[in-house]
N, C-alpha and C. Protein backbone atom coordinates (compact mmCIF):
# COMPACT_ATOMS: atom_id res chain seq x y z
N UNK A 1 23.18 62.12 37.10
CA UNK A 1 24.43 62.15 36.40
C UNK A 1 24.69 63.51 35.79
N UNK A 2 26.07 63.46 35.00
CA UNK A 2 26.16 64.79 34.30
C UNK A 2 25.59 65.17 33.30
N UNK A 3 25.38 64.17 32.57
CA UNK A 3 25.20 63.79 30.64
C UNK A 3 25.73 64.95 30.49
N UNK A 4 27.15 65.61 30.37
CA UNK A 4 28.01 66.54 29.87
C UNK A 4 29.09 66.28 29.05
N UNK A 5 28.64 65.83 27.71
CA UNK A 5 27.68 65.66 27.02
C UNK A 5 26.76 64.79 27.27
N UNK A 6 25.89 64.80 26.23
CA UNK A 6 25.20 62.75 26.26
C UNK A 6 26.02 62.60 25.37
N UNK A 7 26.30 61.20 25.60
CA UNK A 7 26.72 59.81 24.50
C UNK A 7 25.85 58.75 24.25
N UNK A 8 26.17 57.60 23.30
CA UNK A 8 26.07 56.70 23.17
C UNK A 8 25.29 55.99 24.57
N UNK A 9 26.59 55.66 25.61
CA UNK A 9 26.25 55.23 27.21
C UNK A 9 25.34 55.64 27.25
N UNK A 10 25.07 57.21 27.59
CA UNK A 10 23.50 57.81 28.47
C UNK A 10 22.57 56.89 28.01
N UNK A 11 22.71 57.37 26.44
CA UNK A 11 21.23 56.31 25.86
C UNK A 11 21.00 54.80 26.33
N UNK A 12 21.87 54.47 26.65
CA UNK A 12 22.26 52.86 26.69
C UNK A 12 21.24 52.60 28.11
N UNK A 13 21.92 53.72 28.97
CA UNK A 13 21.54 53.90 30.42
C UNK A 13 19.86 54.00 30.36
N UNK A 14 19.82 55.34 29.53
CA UNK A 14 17.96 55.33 29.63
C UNK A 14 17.30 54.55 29.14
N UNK A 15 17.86 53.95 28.21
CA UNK A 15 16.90 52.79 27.70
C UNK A 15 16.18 51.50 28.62
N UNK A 16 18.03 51.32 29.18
CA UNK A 16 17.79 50.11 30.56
C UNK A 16 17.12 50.30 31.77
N UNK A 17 17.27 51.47 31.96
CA UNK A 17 16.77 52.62 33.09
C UNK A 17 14.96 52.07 33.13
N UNK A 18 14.39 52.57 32.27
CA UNK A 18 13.02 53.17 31.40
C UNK A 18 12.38 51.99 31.84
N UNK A 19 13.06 50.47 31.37
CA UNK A 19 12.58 49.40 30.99
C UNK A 19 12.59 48.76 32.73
N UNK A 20 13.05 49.61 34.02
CA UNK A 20 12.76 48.86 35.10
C UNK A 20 11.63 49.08 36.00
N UNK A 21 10.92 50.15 35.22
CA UNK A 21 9.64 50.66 36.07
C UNK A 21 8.60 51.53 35.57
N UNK A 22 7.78 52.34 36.20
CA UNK A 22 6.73 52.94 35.01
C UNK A 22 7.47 54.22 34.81
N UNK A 23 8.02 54.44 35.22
CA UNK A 23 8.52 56.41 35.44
C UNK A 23 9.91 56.56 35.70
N UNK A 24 10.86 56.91 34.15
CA UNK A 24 11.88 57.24 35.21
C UNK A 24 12.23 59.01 34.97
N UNK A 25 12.58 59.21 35.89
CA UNK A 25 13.26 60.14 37.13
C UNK A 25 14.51 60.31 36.56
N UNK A 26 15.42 61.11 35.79
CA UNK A 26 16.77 61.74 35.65
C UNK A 26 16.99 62.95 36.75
N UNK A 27 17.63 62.64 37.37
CA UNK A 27 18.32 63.95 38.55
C UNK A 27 19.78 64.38 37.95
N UNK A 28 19.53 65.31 37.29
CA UNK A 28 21.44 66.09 36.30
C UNK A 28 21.95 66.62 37.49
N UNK A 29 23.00 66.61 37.27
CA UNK A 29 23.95 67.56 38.16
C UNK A 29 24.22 68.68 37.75
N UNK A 30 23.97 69.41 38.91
CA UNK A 30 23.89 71.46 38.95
C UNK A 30 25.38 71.46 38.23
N UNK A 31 25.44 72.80 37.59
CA UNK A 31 26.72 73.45 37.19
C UNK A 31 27.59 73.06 37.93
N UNK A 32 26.94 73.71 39.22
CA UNK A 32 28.10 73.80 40.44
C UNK A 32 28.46 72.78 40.80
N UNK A 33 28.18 71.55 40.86
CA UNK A 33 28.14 70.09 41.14
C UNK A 33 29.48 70.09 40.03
N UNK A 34 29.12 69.77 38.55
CA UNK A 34 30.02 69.92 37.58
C UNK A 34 31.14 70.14 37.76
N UNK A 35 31.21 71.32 38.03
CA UNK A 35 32.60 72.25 37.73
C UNK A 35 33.54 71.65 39.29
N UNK A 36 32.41 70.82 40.47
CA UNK A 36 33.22 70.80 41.33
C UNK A 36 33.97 69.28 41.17
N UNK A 37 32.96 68.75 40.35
CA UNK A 37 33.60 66.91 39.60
C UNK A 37 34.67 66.99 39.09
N UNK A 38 34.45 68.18 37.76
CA UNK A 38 35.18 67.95 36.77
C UNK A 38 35.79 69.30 36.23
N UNK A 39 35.87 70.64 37.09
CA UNK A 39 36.64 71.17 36.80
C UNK A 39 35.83 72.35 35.66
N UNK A 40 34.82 72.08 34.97
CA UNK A 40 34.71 72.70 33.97
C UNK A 40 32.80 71.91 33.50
N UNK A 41 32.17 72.65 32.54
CA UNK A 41 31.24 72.09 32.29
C UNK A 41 31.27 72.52 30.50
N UNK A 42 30.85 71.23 29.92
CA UNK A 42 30.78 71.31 28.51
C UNK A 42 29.63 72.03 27.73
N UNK A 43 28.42 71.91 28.09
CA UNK A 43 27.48 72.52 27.93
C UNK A 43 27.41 73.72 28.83
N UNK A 44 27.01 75.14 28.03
CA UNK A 44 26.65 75.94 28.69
C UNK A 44 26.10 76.54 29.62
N UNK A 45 25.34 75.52 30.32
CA UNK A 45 24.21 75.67 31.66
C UNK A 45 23.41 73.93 31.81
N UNK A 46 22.92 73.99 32.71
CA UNK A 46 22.17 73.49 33.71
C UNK A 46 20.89 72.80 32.77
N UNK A 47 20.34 73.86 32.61
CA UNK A 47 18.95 74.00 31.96
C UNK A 47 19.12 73.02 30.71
N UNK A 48 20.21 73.96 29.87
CA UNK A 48 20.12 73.09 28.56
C UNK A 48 20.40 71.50 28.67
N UNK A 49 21.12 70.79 29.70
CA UNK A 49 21.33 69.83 29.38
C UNK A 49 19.96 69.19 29.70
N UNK A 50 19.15 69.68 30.99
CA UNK A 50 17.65 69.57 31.25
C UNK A 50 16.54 69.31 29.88
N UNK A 51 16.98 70.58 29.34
CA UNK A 51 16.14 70.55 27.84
C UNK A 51 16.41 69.55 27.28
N UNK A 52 17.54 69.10 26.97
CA UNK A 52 17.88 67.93 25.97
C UNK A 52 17.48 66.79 26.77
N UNK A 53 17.78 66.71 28.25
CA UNK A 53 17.60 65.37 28.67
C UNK A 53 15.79 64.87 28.44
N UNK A 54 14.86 66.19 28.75
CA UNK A 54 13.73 65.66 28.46
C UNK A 54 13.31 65.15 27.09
N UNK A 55 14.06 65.75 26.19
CA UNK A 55 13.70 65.46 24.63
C UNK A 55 13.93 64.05 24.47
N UNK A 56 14.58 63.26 25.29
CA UNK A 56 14.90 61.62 24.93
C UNK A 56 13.66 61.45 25.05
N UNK A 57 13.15 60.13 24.56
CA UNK A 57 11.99 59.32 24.70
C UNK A 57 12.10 58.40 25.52
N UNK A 58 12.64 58.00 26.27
CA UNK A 58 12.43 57.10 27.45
C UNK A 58 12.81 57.87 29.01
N UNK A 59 13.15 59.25 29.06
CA UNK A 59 12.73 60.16 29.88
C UNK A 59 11.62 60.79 30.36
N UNK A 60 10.85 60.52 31.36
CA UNK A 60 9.32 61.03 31.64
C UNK A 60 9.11 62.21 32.50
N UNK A 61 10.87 62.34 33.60
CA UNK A 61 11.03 63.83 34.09
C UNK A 61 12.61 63.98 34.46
N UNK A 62 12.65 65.64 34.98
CA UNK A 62 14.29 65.79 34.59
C UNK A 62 14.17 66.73 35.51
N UNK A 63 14.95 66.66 36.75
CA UNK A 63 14.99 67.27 37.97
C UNK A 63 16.64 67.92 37.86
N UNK A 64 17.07 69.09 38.12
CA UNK A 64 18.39 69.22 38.45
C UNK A 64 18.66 69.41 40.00
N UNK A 65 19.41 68.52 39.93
CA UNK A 65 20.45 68.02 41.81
C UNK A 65 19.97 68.72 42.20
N UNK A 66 19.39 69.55 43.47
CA UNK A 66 19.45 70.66 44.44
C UNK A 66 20.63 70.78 45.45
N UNK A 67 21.36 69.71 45.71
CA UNK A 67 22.56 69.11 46.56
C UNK A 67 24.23 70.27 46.15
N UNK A 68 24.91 70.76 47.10
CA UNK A 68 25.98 70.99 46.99
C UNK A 68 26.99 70.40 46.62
N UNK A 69 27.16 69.20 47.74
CA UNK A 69 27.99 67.96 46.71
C UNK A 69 27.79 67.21 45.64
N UNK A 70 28.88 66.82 45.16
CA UNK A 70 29.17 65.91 43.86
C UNK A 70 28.02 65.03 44.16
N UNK A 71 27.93 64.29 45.61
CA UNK A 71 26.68 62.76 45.44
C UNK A 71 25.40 63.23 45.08
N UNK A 72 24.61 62.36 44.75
CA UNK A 72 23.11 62.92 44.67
C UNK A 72 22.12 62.28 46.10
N UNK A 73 22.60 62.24 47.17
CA UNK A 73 21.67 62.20 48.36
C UNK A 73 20.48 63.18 48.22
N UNK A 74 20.70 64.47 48.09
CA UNK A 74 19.77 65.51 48.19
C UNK A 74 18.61 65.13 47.18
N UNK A 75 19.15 64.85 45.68
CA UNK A 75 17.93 64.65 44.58
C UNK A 75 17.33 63.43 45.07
N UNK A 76 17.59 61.93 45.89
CA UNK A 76 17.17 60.83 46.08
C UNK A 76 16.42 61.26 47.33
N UNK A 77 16.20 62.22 48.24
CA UNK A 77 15.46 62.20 49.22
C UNK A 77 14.48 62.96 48.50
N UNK A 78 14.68 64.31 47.29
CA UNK A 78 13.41 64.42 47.02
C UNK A 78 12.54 63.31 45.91
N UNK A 79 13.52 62.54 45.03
CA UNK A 79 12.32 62.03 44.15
C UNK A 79 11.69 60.88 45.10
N UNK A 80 12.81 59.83 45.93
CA UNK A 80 12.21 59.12 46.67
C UNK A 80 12.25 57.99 45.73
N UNK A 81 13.07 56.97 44.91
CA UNK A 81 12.36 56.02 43.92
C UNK A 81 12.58 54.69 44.47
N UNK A 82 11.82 54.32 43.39
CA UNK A 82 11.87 52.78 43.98
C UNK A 82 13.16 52.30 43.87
N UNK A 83 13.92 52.27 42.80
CA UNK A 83 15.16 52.00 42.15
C UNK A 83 15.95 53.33 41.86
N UNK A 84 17.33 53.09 42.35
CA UNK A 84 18.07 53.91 41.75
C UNK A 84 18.84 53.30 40.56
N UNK A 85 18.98 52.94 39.11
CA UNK A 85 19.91 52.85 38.01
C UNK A 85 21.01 53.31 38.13
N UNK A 86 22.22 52.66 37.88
CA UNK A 86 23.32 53.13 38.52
C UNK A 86 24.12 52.43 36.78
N UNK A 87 24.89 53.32 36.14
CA UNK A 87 25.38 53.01 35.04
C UNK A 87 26.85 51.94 35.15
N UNK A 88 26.89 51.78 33.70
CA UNK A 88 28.13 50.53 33.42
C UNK A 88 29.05 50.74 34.31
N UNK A 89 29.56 51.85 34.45
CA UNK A 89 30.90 52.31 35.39
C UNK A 89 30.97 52.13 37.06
N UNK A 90 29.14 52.07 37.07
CA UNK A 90 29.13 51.63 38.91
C UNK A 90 29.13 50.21 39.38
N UNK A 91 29.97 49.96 40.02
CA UNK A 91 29.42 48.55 40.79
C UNK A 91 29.46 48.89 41.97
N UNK A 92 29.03 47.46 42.64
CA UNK A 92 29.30 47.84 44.30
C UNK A 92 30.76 48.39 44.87
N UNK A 93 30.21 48.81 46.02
CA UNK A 93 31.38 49.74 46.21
C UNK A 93 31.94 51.10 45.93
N UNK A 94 31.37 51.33 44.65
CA UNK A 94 31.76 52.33 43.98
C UNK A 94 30.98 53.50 44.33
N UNK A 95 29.91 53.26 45.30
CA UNK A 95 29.10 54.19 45.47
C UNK A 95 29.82 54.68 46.84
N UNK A 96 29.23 56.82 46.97
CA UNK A 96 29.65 56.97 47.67
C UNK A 96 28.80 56.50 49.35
N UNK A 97 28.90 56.66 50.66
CA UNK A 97 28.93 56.00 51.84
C UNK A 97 27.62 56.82 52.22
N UNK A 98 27.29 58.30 51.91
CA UNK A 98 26.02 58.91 52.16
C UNK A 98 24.83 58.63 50.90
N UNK A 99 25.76 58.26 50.12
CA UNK A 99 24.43 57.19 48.65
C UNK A 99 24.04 56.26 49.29
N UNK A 100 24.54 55.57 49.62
CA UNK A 100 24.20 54.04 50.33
C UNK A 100 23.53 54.43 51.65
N UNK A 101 23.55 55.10 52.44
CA UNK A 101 22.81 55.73 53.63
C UNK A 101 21.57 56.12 53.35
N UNK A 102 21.30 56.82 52.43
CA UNK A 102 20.18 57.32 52.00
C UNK A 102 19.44 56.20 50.98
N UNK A 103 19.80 55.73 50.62
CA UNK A 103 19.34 54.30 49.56
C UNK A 103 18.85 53.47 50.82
N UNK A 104 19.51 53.17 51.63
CA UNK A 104 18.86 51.89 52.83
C UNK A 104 17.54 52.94 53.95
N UNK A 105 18.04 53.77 53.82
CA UNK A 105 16.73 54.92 54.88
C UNK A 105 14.93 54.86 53.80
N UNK A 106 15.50 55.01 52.99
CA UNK A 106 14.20 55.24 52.15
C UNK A 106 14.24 53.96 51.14
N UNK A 107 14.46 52.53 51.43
CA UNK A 107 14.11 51.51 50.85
C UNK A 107 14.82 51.25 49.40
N UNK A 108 15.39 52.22 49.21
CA UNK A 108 15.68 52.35 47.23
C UNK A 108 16.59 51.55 47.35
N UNK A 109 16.14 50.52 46.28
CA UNK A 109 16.77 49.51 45.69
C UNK A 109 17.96 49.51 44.51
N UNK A 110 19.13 49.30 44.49
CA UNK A 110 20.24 49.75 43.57
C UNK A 110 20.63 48.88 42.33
N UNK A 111 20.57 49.11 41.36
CA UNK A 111 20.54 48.46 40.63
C UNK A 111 22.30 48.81 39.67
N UNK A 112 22.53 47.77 39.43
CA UNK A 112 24.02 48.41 39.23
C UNK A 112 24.12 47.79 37.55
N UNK A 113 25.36 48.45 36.63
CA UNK A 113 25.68 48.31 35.25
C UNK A 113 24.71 48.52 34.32
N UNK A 114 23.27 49.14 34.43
CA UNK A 114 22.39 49.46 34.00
C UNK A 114 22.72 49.72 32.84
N UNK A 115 22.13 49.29 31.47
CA UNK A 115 22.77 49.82 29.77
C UNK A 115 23.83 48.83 29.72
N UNK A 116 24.68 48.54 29.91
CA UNK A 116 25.87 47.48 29.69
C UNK A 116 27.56 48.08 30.08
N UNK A 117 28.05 47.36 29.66
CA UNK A 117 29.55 48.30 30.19
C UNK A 117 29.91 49.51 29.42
N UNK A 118 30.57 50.42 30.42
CA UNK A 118 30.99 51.61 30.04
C UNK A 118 31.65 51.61 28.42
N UNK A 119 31.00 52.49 27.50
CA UNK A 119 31.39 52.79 26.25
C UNK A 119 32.22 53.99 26.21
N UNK A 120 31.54 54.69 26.68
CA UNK A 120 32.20 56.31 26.70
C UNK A 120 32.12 57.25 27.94
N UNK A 121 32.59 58.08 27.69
CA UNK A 121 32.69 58.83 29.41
C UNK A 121 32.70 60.59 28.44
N UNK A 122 32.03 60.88 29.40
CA UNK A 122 32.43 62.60 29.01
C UNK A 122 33.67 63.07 29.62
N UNK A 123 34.26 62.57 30.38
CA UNK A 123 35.66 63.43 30.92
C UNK A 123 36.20 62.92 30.00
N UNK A 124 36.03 61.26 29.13
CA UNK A 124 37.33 61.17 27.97
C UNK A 124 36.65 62.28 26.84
N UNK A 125 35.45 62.28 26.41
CA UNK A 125 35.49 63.05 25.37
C UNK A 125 35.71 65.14 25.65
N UNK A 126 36.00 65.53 26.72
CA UNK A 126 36.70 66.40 27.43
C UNK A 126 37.99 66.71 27.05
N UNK A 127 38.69 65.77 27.67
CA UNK A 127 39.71 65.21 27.40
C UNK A 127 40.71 65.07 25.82
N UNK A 128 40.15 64.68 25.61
CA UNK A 128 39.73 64.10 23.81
C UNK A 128 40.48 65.73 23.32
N UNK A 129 38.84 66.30 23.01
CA UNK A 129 38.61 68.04 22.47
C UNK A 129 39.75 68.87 23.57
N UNK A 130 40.16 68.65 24.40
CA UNK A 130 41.78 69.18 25.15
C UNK A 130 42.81 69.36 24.38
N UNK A 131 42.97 67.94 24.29
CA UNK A 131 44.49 67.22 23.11
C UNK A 131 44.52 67.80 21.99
N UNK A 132 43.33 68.35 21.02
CA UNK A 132 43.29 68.60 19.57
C UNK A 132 43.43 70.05 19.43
């Protein structure tokens, strides 16, 4: 994901995340990924959101995307997991068609609404700090 920022959600996410296996695995999305989602990135770099993402406590490692596109195919062929966590905002369907390709090639199991329903979004709080 982006966590650009973290919110509330992320936490929601890692908590539920944490609690489905021994190890979880955060794959952030590169700048370049970012800016190609959403136009812009809130945090200053890559790294820092890396830094912060490891500082959670139910984070055990923090990989950034290696992938050009927006999907994360590229980070799921290198971590390889058992489960992918897929937050409040995903259900079926919602995933893109080379996620699901790469999820059935290498066995990974999808787990969808992970944390509970969507609370917050960083494009609204983007958004938000725009308007003011």
């Amino acid at each position: 994901g982006g966590f650009d920022p973290v919110h509330e959600g992320h936490i929601r996410l890692l908590k539920a995340a944490k609690q489905l296996g021994d190890v979880l695995v955060v794959t952030i999305n590169s700048d370049e990924q970012l800016i190609k989602k959403k136009g812009q990135t809130f945090y200053p770099s890559e790294n820092e959101r890396k830094e912060i993402m490891e500082s959670i406590k139910y984070v055990d490692k923090v990989i950034i995307d290696p992938g050009k596109n927006v999907t994360c195919e590229e980070a799921l062929k290198i971590v390889k997991p058992d489960i992918l966590a897929k937050g409040g905002d995903r259900v079926p369907g919602s995933m893109p068609e080379i996620e699901l390709q790469v999820c059935k090639e290498l066995g990974i199991r999808i787990i969808y609404n992970v944390g509970g329903e969507k609370v917050q979004s960083s494009s609204w709080l983007i958004k938000r700090l725009k308007g003011n």
